[in-house]
PDB file of N, CA and C in Angstrom:
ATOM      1  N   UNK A   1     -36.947-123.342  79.031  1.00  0.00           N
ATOM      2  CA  UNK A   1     -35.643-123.918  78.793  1.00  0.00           C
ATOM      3  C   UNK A   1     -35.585-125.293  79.440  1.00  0.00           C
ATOM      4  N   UNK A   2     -35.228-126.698  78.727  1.00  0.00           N
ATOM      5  CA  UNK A   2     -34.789-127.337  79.382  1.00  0.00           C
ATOM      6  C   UNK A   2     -33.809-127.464  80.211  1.00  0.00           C
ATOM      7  N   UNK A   3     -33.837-128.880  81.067  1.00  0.00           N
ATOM      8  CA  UNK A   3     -32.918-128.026  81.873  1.00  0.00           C
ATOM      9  C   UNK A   3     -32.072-129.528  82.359  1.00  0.00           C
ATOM     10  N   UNK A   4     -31.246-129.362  81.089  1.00  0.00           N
ATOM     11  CA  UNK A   4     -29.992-130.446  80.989  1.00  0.00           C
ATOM     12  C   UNK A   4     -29.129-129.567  80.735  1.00  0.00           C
ATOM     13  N   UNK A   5     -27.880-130.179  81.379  1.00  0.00           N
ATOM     14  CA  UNK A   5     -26.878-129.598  81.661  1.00  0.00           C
ATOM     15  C   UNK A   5     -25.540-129.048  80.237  1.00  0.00           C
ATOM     16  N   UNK A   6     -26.573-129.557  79.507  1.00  0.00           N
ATOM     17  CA  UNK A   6     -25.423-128.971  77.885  1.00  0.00           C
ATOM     18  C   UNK A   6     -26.926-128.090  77.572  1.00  0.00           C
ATOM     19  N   UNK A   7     -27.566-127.763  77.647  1.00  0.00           N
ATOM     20  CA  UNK A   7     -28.593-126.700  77.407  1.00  0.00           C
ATOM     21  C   UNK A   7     -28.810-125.795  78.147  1.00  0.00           C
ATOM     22  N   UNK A   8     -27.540-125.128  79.426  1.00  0.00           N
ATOM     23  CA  UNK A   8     -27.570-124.532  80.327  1.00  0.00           C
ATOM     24  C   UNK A   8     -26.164-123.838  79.990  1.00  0.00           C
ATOM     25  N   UNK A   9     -25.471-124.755  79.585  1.00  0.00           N
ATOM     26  CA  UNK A   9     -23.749-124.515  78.995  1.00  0.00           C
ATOM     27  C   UNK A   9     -24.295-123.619  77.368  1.00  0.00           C
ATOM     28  N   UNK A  10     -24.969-124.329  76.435  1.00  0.00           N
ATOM     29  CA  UNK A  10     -25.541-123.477  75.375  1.00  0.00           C
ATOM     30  C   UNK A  10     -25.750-121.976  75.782  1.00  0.00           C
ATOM     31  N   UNK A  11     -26.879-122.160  76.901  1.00  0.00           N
ATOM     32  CA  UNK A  11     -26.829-120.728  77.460  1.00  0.00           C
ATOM     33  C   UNK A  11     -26.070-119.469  77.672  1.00  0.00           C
ATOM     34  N   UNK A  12     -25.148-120.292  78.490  1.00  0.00           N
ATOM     35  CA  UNK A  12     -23.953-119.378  78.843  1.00  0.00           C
ATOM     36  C   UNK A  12     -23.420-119.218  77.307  1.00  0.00           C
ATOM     37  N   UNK A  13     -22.890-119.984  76.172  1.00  0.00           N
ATOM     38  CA  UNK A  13     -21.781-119.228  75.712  1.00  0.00           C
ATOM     39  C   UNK A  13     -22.741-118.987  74.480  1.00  0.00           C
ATOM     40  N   UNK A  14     -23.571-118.835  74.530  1.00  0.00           N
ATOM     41  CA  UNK A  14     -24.246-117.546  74.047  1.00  0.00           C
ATOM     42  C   UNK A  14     -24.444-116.408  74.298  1.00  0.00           C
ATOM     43  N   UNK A  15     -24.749-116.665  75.409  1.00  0.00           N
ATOM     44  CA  UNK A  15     -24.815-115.409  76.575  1.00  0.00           C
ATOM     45  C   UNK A  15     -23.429-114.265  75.941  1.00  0.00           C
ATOM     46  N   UNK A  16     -22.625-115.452  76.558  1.00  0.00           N
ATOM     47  CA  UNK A  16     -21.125-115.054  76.207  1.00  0.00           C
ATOM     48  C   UNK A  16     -20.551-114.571  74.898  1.00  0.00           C
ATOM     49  N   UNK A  17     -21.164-115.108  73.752  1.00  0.00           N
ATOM     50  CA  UNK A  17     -20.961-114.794  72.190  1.00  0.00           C
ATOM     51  C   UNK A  17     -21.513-113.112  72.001  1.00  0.00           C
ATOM     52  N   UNK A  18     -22.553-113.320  72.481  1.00  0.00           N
ATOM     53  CA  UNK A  18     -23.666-112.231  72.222  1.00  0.00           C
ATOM     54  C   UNK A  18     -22.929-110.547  72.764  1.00  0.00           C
ATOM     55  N   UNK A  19     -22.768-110.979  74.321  1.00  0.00           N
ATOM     56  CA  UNK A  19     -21.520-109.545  74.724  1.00  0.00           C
ATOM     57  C   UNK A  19     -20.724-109.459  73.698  1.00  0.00           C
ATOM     58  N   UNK A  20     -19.762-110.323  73.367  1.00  0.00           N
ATOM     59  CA  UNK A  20     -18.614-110.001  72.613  1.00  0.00           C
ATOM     60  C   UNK A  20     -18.988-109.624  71.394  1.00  0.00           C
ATOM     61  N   UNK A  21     -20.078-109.957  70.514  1.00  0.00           N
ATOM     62  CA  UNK A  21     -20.340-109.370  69.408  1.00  0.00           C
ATOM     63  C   UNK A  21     -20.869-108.014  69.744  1.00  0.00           C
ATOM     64  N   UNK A  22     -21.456-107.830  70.485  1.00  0.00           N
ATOM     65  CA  UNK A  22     -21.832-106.475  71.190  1.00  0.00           C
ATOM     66  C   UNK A  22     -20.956-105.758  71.088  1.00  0.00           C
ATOM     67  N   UNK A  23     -20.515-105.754  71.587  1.00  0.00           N
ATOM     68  CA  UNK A  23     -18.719-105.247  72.023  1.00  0.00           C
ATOM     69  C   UNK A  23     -18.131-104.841  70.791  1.00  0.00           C
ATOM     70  N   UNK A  24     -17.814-105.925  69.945  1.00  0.00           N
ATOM     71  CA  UNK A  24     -16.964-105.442  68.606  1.00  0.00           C
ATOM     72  C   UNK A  24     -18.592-104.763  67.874  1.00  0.00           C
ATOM     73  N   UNK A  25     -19.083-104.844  67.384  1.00  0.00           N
ATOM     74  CA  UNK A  25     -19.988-104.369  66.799  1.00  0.00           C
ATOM     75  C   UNK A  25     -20.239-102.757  67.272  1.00  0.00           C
ATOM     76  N   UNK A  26     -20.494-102.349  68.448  1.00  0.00           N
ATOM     77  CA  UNK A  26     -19.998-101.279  68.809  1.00  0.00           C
ATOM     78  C   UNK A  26     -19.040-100.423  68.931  1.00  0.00           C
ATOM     79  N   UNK A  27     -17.730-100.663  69.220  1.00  0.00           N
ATOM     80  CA  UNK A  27     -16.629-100.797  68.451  1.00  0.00           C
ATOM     81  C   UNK A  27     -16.325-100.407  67.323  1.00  0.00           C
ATOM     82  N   UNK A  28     -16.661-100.848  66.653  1.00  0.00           N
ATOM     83  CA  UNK A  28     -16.426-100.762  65.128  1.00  0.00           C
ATOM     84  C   UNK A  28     -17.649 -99.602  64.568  1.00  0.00           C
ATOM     85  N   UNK A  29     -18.777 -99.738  65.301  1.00  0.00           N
ATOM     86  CA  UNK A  29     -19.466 -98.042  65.317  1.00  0.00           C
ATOM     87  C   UNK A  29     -18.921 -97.290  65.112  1.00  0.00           C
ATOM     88  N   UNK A  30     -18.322 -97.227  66.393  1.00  0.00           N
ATOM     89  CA  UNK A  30     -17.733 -95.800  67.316  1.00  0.00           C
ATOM     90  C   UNK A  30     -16.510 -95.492  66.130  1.00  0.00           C
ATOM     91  N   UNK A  31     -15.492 -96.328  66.047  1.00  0.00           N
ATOM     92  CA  UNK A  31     -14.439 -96.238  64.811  1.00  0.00           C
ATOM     93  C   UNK A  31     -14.973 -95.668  63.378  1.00  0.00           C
ATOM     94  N   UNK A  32     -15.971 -96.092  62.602  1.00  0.00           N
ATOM     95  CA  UNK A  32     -16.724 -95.827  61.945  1.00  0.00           C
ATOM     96  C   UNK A  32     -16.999 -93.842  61.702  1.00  0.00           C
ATOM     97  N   UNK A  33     -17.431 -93.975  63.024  1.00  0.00           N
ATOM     98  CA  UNK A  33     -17.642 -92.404  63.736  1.00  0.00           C
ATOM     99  C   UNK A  33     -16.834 -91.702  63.362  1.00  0.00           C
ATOM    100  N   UNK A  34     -16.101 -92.012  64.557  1.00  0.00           N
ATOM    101  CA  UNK A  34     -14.548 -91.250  64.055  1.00  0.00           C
ATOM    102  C   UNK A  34     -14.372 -91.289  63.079  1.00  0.00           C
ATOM    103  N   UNK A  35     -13.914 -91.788  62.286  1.00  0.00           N
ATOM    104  CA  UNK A  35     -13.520 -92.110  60.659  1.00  0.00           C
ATOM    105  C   UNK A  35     -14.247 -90.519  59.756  1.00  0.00           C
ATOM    106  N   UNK A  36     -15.507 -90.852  59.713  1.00  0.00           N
ATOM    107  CA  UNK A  36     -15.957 -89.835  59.359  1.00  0.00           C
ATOM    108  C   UNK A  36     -16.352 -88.272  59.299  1.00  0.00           C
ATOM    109  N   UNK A  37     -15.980 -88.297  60.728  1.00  0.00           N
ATOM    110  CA  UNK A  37     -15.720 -86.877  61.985  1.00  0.00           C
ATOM    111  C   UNK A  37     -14.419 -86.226  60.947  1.00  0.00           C
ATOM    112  N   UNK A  38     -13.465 -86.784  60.698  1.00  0.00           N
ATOM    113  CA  UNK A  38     -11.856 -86.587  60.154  1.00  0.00           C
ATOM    114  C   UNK A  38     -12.099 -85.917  58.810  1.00  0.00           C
ATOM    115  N   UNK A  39     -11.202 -84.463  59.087  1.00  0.00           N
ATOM    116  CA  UNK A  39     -11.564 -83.364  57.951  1.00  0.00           C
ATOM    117  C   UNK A  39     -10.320 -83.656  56.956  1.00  0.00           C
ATOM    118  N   UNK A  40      -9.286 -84.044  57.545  1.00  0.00           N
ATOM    119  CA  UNK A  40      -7.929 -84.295  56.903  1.00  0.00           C
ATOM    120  C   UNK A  40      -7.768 -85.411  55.620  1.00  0.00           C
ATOM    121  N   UNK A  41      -7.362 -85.312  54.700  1.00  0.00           N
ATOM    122  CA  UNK A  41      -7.516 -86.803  53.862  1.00  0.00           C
ATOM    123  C   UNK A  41      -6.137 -87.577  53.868  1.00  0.00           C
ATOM    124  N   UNK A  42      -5.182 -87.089  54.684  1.00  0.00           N
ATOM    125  CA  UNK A  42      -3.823 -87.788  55.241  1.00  0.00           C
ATOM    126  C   UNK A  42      -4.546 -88.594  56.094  1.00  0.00           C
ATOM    127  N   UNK A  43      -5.155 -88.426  57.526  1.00  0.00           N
ATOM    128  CA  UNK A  43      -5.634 -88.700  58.848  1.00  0.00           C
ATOM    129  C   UNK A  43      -6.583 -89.907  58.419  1.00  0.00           C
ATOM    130  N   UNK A  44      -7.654 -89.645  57.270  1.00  0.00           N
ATOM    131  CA  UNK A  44      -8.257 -90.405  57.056  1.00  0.00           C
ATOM    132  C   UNK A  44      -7.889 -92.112  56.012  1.00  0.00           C
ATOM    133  N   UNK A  45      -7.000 -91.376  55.547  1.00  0.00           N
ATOM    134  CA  UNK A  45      -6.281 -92.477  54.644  1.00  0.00           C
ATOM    135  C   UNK A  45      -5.694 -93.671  55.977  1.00  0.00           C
ATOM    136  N   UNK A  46      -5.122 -92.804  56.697  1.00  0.00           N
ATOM    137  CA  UNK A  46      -4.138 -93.708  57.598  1.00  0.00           C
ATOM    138  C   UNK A  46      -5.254 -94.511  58.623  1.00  0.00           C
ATOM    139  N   UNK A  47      -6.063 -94.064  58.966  1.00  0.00           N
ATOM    140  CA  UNK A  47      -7.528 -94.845  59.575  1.00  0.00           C
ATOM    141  C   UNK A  47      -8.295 -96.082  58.689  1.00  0.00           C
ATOM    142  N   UNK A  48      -8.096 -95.570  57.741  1.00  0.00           N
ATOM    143  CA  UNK A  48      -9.137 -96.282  56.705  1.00  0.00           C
ATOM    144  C   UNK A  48      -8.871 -97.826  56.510  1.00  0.00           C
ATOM    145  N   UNK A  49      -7.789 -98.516  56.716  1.00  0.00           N
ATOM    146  CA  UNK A  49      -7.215 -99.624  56.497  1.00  0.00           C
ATOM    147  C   UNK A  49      -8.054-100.090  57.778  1.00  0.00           C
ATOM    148  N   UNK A  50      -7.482 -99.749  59.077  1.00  0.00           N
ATOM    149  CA  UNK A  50      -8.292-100.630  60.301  1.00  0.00           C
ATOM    150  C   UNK A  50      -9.408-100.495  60.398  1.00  0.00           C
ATOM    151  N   UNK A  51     -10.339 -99.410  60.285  1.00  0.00           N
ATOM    152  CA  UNK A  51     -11.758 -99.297  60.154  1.00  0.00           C
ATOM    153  C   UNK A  51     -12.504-100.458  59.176  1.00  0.00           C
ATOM    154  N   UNK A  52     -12.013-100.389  58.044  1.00  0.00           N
ATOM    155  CA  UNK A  52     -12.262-101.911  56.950  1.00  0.00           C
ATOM    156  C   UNK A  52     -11.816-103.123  57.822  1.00  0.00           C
ATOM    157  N   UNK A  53     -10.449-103.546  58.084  1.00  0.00           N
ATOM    158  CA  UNK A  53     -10.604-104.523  58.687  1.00  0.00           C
ATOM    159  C   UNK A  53     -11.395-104.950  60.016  1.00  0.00           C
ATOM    160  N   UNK A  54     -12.075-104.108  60.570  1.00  0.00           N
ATOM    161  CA  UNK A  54     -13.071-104.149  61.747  1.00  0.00           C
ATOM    162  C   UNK A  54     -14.042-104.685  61.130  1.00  0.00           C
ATOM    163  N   UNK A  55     -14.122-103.688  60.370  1.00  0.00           N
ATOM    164  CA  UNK A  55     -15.694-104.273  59.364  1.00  0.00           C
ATOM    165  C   UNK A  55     -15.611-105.408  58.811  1.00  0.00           C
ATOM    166  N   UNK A  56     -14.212-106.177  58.160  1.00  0.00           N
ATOM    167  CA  UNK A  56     -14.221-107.216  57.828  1.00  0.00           C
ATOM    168  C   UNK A  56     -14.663-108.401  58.818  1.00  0.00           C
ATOM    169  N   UNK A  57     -13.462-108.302  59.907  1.00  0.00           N
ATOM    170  CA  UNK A  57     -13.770-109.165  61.210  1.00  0.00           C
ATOM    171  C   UNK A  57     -15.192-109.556  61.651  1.00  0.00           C
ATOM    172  N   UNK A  58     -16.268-108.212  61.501  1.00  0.00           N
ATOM    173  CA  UNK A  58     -17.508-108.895  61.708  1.00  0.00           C
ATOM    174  C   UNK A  58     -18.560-109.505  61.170  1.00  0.00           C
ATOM    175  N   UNK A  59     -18.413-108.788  59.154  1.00  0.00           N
ATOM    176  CA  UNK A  59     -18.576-109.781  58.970  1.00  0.00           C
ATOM    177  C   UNK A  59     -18.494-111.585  58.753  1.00  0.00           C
ATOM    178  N   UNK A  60     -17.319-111.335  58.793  1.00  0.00           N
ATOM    179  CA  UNK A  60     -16.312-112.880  58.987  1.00  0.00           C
ATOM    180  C   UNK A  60     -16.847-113.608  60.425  1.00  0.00           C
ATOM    181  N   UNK A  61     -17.313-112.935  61.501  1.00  0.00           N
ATOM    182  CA  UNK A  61     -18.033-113.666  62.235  1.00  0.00           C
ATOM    183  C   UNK A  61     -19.564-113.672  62.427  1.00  0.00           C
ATOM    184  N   UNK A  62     -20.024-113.248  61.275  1.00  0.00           N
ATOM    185  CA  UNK A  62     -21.229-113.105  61.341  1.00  0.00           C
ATOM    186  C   UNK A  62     -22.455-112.173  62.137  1.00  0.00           C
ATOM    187  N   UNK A  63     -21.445-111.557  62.395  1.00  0.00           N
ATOM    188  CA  UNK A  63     -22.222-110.218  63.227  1.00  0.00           C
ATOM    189  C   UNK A  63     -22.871-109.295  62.209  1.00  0.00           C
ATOM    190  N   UNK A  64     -22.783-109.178  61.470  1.00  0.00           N
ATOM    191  CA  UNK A  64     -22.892-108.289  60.267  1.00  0.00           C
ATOM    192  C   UNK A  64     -23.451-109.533  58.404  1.00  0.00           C
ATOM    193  N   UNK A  65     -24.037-109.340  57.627  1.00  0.00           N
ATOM    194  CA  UNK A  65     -24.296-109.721  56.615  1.00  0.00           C
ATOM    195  C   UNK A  65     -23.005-108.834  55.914  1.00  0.00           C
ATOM    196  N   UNK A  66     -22.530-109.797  54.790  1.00  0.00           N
ATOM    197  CA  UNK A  66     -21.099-109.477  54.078  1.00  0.00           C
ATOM    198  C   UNK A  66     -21.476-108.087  53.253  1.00  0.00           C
ATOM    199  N   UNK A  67     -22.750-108.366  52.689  1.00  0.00           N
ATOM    200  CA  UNK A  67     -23.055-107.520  51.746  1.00  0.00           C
ATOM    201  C   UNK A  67     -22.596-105.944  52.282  1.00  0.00           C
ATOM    202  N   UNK A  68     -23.553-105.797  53.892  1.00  0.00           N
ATOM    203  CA  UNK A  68     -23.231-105.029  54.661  1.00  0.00           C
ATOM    204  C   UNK A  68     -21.887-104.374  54.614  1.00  0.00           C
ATOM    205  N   UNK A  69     -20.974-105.007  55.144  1.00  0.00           N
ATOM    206  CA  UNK A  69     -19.423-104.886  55.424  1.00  0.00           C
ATOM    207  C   UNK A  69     -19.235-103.951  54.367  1.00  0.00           C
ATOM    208  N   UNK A  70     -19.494-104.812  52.653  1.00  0.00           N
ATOM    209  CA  UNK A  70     -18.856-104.388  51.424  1.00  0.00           C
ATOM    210  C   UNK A  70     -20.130-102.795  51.493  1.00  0.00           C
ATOM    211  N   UNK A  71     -20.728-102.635  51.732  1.00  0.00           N
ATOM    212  CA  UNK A  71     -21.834-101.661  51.605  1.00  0.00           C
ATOM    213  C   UNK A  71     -21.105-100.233  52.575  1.00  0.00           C
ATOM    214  N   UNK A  72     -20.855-100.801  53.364  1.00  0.00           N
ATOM    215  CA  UNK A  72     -20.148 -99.695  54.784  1.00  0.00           C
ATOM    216  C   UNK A  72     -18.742 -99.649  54.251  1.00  0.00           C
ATOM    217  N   UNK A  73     -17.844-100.204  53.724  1.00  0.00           N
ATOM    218  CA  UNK A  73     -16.068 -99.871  53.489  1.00  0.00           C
ATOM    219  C   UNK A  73     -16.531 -99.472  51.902  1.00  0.00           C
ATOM    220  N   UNK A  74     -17.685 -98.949  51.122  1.00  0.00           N
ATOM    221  CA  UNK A  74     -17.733 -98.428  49.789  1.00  0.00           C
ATOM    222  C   UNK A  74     -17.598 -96.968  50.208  1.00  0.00           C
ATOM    223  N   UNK A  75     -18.943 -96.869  51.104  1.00  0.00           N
ATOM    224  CA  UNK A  75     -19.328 -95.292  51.587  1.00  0.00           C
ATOM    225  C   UNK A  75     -18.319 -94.818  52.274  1.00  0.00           C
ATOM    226  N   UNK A  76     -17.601 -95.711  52.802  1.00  0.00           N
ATOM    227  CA  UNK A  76     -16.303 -94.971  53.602  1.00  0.00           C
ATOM    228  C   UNK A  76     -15.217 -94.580  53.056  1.00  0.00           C
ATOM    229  N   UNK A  77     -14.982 -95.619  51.907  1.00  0.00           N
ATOM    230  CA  UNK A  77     -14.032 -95.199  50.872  1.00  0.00           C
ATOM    231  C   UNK A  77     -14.567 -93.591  49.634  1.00  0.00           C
ATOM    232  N   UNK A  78     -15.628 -93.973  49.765  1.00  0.00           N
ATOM    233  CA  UNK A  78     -16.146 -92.619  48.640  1.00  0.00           C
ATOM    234  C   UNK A  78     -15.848 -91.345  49.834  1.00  0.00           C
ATOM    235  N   UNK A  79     -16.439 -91.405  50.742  1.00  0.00           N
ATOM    236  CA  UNK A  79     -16.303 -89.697  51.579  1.00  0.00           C
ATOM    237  C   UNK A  79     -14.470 -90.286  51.819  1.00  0.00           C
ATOM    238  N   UNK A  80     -13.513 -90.751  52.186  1.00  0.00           N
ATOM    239  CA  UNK A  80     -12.421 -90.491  51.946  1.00  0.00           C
ATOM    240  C   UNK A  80     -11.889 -90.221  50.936  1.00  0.00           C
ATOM    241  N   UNK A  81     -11.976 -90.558  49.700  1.00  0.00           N
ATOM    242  CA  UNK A  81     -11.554 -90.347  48.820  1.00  0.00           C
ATOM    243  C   UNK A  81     -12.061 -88.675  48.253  1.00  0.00           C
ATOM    244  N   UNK A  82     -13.450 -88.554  48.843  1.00  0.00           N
ATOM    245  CA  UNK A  82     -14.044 -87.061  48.385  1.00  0.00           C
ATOM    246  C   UNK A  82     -13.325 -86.235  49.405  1.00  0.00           C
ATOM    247  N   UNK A  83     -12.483 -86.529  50.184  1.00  0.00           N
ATOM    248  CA  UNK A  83     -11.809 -85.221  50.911  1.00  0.00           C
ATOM    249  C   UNK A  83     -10.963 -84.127  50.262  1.00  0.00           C
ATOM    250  N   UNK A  84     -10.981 -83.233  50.413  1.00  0.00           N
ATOM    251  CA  UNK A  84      -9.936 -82.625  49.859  1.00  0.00           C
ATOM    252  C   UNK A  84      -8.289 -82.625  51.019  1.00  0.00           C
ATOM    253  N   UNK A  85      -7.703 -81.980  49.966  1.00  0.00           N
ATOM    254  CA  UNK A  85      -6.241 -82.217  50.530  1.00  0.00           C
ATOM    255  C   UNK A  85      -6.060 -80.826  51.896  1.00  0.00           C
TER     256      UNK A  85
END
């Protein structure tokens, strides 16, 4: 690493980017999880809106490839929609 003082700052808020995508990216796992754990198709309907927009958020910051996003809120929408009542 060089070692000028805007290539030390790069560092850090990468450093710094990298947790936080961590963070939501995991996050949005764990939600994911849940989501699918849910036997109810009331419970799951009412989840299903924020679970997508999680997924949206990352791909929108690039944590995720879009295709992805649209690939993960299809499968999530098909097993919700395959629930019974």
């Amino acid at each position: 690493m060089a070692n000028h003082a805007a290539t030390k700052k790069d560092v850090r808020q990468s450093t710094k980017r990298n947790e936080r995508n961590r963070y939501y990216g995991k996050t949005t796992r764990n939600a994911i999880r849940d989501l699918k754990e849910v036997d109810e198709k009331k419970a799951a309907t009412e989840q299903m809106p924020a679970v997508a927009a999680m997924i949206d958020k990352l791909a929108k910051r690039g944590v995720i490839h879009k295709n992805k996003a649209s690939n993960l809120k299809s499968k999530l929408a098909r097993r919700v929609n395959a629930l019974a009542k």
